[in-house]
C-alpha atoms as a PDB file:
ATOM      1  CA  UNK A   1       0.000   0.000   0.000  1.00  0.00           C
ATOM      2  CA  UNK A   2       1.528   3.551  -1.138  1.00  0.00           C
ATOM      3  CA  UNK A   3       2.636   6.226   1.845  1.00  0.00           C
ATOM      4  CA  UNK A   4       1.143   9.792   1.931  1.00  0.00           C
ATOM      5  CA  UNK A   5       4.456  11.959   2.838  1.00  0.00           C
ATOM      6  CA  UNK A   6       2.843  14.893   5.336  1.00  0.00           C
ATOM      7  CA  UNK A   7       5.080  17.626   5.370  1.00  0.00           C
ATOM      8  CA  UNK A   8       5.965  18.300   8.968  1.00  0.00           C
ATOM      9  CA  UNK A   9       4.899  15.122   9.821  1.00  0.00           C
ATOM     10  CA  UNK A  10       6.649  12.186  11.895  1.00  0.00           C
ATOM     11  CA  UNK A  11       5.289   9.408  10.111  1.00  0.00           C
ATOM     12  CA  UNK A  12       3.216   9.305   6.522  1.00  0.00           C
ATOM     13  CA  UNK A  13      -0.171   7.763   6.740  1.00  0.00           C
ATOM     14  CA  UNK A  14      -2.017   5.165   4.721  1.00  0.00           C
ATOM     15  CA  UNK A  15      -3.855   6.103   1.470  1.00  0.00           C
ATOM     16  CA  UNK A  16      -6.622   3.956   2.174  1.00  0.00           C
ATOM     17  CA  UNK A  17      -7.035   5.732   5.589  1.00  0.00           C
ATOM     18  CA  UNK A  18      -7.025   9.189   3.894  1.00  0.00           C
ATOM     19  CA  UNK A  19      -9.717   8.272   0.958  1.00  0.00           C
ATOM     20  CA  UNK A  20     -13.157   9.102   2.089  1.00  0.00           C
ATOM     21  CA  UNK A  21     -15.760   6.556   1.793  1.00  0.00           C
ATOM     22  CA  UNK A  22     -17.616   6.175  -0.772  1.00  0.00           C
ATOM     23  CA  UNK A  23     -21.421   7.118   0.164  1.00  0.00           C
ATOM     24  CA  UNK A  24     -24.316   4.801  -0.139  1.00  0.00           C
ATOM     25  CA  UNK A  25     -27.334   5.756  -2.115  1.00  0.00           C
ATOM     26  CA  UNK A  26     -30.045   6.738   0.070  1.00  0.00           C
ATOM     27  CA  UNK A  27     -32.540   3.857   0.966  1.00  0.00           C
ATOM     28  CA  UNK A  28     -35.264   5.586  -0.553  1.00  0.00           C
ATOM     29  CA  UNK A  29     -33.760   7.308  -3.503  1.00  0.00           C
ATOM     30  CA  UNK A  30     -33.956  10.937  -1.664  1.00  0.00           C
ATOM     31  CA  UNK A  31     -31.455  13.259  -2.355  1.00  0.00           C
ATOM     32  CA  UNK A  32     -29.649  15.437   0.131  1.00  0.00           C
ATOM     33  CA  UNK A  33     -32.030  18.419  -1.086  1.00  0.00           C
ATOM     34  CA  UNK A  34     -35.649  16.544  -0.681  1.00  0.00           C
ATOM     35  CA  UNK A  35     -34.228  14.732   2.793  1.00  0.00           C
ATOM     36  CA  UNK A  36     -33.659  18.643   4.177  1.00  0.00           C
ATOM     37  CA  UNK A  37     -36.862  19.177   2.692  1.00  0.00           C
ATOM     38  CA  UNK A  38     -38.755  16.873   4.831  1.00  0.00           C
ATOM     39  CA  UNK A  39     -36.726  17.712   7.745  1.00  0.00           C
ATOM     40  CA  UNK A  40     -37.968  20.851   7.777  1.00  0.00           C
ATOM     41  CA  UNK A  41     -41.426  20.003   7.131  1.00  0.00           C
ATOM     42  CA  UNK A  42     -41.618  17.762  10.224  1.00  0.00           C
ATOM     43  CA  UNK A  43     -40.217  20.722  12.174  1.00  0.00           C
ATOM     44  CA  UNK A  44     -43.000  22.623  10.941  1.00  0.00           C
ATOM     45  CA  UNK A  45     -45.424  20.076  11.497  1.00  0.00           C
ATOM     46  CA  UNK A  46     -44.240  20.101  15.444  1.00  0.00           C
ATOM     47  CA  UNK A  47     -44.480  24.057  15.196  1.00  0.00           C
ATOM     48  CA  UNK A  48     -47.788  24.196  14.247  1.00  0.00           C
ATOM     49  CA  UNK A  49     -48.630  21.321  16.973  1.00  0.00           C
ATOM     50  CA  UNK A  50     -47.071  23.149  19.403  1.00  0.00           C
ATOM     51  CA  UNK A  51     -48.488  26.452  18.629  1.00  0.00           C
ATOM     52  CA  UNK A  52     -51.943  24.672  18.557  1.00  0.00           C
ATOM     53  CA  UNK A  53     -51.600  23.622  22.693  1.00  0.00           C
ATOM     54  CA  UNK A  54     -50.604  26.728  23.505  1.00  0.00           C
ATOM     55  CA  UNK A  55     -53.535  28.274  21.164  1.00  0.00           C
ATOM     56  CA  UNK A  56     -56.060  26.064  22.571  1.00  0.00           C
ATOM     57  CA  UNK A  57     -54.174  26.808  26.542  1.00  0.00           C
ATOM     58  CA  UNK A  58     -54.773  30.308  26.374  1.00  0.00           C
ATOM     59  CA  UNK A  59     -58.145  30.220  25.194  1.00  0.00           C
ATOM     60  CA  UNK A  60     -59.144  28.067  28.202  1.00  0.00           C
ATOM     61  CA  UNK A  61     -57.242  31.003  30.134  1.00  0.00           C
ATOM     62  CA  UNK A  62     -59.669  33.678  27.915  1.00  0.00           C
ATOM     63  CA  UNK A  63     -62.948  31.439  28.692  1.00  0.00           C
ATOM     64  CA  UNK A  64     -62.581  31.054  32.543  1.00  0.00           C
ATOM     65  CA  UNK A  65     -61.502  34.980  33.105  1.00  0.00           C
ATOM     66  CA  UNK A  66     -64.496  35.782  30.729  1.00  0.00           C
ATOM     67  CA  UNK A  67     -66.618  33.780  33.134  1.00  0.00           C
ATOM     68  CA  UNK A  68     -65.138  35.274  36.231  1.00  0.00           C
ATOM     69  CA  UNK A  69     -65.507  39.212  34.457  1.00  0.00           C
ATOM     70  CA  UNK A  70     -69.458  38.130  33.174  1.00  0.00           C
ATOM     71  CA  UNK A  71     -70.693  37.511  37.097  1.00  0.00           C
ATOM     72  CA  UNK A  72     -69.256  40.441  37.756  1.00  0.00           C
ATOM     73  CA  UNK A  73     -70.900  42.334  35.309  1.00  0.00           C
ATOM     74  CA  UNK A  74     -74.000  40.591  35.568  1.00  0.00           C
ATOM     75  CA  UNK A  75     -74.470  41.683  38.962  1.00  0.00           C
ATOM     76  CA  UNK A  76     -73.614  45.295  37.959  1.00  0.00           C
ATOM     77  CA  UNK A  77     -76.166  45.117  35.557  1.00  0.00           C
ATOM     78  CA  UNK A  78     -78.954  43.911  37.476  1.00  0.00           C
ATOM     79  CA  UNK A  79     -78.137  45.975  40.407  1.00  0.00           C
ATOM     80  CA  UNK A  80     -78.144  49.324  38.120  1.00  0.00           C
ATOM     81  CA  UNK A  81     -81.824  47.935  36.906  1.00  0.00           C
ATOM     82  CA  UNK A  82     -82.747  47.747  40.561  1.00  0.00           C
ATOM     83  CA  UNK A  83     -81.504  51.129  41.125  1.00  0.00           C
ATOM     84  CA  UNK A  84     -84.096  52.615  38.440  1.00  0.00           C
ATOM     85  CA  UNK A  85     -86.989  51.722  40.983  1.00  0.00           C
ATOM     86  CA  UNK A  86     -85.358  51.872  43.985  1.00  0.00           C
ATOM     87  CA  UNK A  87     -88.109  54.439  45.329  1.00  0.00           C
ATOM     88  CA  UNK A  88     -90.509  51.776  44.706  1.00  0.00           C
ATOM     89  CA  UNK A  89     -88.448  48.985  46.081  1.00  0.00           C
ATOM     90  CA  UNK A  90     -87.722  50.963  49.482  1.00  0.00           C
ATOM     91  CA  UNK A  91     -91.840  51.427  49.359  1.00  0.00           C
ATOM     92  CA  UNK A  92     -92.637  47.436  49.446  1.00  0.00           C
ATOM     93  CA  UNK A  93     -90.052  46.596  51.866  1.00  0.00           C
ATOM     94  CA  UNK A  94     -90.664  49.498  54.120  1.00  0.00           C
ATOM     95  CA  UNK A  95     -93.950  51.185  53.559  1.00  0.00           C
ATOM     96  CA  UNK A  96     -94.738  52.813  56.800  1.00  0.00           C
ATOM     97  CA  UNK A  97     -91.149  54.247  56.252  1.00  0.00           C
ATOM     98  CA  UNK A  98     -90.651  55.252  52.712  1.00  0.00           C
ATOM     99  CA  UNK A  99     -94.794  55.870  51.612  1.00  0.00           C
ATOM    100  CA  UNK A 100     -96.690  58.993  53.138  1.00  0.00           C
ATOM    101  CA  UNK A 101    -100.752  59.159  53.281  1.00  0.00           C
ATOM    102  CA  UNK A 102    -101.192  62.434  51.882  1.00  0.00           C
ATOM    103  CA  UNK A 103    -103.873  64.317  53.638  1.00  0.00           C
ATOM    104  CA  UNK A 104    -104.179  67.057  51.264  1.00  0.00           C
ATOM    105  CA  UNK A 105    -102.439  67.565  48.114  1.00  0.00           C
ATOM    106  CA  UNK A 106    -100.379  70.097  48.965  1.00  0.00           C
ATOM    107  CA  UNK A 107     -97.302  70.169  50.238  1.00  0.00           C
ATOM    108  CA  UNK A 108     -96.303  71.900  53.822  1.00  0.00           C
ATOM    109  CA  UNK A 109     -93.933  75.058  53.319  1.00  0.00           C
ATOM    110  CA  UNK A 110     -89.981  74.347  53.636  1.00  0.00           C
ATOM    111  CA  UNK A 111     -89.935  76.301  56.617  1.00  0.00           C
ATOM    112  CA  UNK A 112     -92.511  74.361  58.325  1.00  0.00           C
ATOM    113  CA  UNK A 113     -91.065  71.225  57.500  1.00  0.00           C
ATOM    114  CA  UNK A 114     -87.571  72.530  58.324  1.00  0.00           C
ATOM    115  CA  UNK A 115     -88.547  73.877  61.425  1.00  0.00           C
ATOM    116  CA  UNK A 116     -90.212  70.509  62.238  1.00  0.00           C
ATOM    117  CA  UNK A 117     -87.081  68.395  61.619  1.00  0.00           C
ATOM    118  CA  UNK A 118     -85.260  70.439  63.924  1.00  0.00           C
ATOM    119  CA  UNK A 119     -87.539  70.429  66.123  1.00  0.00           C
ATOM    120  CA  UNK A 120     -87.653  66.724  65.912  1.00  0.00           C
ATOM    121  CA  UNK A 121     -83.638  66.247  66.059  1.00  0.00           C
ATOM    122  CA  UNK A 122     -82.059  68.449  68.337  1.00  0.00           C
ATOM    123  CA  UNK A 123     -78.626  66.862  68.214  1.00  0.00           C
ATOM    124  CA  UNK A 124     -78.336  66.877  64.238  1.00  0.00           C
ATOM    125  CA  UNK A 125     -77.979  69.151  61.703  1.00  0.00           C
ATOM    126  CA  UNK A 126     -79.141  68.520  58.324  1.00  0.00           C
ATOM    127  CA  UNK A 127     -77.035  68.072  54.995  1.00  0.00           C
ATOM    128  CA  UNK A 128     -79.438  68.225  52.367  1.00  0.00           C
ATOM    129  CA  UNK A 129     -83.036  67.369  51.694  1.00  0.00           C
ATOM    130  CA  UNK A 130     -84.372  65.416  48.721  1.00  0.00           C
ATOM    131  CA  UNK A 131     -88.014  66.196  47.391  1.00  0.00           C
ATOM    132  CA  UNK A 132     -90.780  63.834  46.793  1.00  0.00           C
ATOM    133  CA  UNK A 133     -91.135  63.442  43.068  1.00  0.00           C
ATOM    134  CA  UNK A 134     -94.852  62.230  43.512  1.00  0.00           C
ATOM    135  CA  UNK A 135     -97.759  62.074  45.629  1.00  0.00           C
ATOM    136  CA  UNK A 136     -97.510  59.447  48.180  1.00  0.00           C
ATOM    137  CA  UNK A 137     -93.449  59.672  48.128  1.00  0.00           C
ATOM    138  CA  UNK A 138     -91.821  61.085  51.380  1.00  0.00           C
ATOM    139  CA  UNK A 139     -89.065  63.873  51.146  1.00  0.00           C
ATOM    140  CA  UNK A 140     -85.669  62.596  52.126  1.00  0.00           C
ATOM    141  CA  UNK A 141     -83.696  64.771  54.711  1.00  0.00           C
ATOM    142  CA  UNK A 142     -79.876  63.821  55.071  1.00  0.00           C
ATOM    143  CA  UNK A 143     -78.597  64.856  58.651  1.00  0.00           C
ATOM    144  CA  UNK A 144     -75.183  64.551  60.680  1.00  0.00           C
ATOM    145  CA  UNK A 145     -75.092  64.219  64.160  1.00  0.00           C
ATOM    146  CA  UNK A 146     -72.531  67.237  65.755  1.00  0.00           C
ATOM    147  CA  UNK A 147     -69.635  66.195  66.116  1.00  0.00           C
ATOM    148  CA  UNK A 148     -69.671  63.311  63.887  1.00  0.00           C
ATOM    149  CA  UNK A 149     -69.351  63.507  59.962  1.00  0.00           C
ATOM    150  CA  UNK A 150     -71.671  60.697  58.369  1.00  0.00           C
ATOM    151  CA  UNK A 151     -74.662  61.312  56.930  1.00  0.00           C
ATOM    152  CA  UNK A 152     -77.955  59.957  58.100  1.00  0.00           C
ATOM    153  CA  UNK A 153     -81.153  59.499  56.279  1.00  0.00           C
ATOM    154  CA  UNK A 154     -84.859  60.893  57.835  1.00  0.00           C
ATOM    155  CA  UNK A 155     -87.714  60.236  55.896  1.00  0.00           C
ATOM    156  CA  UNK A 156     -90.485  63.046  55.942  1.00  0.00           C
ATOM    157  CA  UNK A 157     -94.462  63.198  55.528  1.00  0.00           C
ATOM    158  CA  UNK A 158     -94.388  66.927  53.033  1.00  0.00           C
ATOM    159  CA  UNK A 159     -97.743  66.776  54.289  1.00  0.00           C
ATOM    160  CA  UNK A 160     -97.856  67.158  57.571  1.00  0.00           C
ATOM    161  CA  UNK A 161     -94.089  67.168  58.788  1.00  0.00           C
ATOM    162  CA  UNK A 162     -94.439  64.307  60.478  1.00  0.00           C
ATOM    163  CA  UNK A 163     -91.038  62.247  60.868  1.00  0.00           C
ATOM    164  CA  UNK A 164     -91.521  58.759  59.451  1.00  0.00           C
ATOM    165  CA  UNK A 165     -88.583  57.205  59.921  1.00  0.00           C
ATOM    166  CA  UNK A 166     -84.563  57.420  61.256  1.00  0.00           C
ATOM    167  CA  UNK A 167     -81.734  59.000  61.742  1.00  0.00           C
ATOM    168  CA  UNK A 168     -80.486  55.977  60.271  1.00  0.00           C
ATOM    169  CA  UNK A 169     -77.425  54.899  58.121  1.00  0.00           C
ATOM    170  CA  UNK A 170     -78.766  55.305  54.399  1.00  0.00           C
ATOM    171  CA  UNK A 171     -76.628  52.527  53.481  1.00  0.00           C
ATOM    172  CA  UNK A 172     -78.128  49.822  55.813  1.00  0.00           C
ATOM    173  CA  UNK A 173     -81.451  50.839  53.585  1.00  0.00           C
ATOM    174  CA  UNK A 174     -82.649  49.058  50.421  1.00  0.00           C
ATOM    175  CA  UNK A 175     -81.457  51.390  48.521  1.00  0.00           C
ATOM    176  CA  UNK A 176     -77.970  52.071  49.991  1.00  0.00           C
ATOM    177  CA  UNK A 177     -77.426  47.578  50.007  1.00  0.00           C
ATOM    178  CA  UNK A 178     -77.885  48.105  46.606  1.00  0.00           C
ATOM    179  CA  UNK A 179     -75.982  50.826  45.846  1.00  0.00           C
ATOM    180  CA  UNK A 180     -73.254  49.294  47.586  1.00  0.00           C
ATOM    181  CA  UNK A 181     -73.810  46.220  46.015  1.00  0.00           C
ATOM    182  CA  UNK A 182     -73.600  47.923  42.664  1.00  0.00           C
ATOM    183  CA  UNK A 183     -70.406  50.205  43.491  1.00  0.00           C
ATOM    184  CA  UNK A 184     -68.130  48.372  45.160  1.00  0.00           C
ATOM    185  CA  UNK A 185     -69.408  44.484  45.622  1.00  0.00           C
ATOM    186  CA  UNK A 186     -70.170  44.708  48.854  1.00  0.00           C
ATOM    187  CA  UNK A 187     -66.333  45.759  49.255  1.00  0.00           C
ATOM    188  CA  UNK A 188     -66.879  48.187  52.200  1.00  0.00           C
ATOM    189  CA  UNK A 189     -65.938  51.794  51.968  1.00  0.00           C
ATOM    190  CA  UNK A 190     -63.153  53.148  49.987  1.00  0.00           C
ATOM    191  CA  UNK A 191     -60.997  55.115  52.517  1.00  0.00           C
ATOM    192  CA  UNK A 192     -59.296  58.381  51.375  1.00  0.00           C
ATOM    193  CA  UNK A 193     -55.700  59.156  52.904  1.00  0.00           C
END
């Protein structure tokens, strides 16, 4: 067998050794360009699986925060449509409270009915007043006791002055549960620092 001389070399090495090998015809008559080919289409193939799970993971993810947001807003929703009649809900719940007999059909003067609440609640001094809108509604007075700072509902008869109802916290009433409801989820109060 002839000797390769290598230049620089301690000892020259067999020919044989040096020849590459011959290659072998694919087994299924693919050449080098249509095996890369399919290579890369399996690749692909595992892409697009891949991409699929995670696809198909986050829109699980989408459904159940969907569900979560929907009670959330369904409640809003219904609680807002309550709020629409919530002179007429406050009148079945608590009639004797929230519903005046009107003796006449007018109304007393302001200064009557001021002058009665006062009368009527010493210890409090009152925050605003909210008119009936119709007959047999009662006018809402909002009051704070000195030296405290929340507001408390009294419900008056604008026909005779008469107090129907509180000082009580307007958010214990149907109207304020459901306001608070509506607002803040039942939550609580929001405190300001």
């Amino acid at each position: 067998m002839p000797q390769l001389y290598q230049p620089g070399g301690s000892k020259p090495q067999d020919i044989q050794a040096v020849k590459q090998p011959r290659q072998q015809p694919n087994p299924g008559g693919y050449s080098q360009r249509r095996l890369a080919l399919d290579v890369c289409k399996r690749n692909q193939h595992y892409r697009t699986q891949l991409t699929a799970a995670v696809n198909k993971r986050l829109w699980q993810i989408h459904s159940v925060m969907g569900l979560i947001a929907g009670i959330g807003l369904l409640l809003i929703g219904l609680t807002g449509s309550l709020m629409v009649f919530h002179d007429e809900l406050e009148a079945a719940i608590a009639p004797d409270m929230f519903r005046a007999q009107p003796i006449s059909s007018a109304r007393l003067p302001l200064d009557i009915l001021l002058a009665g609440v006062e009368k009527g609640l010493p210890d409090h001094e009152i925050s605003s007043w909210a008119f009936a809108s119709e007959a047999g509604a009662v006018d809402r007075v909002y009051v704070v006791k000195h030296q405290h700072h929340e507001r408390l509902l009294v419900t008056v008869n604008p026909h005779t002055g008469a107090i129907l109802g509180g000082p009580l916290d307007a958010r214990r009433t149907a109207r304020g549960r459901v306001m608070e409801l509506h607002y803040t989820l039942l939550g609580g109060r929001i405190e300001h620092s």
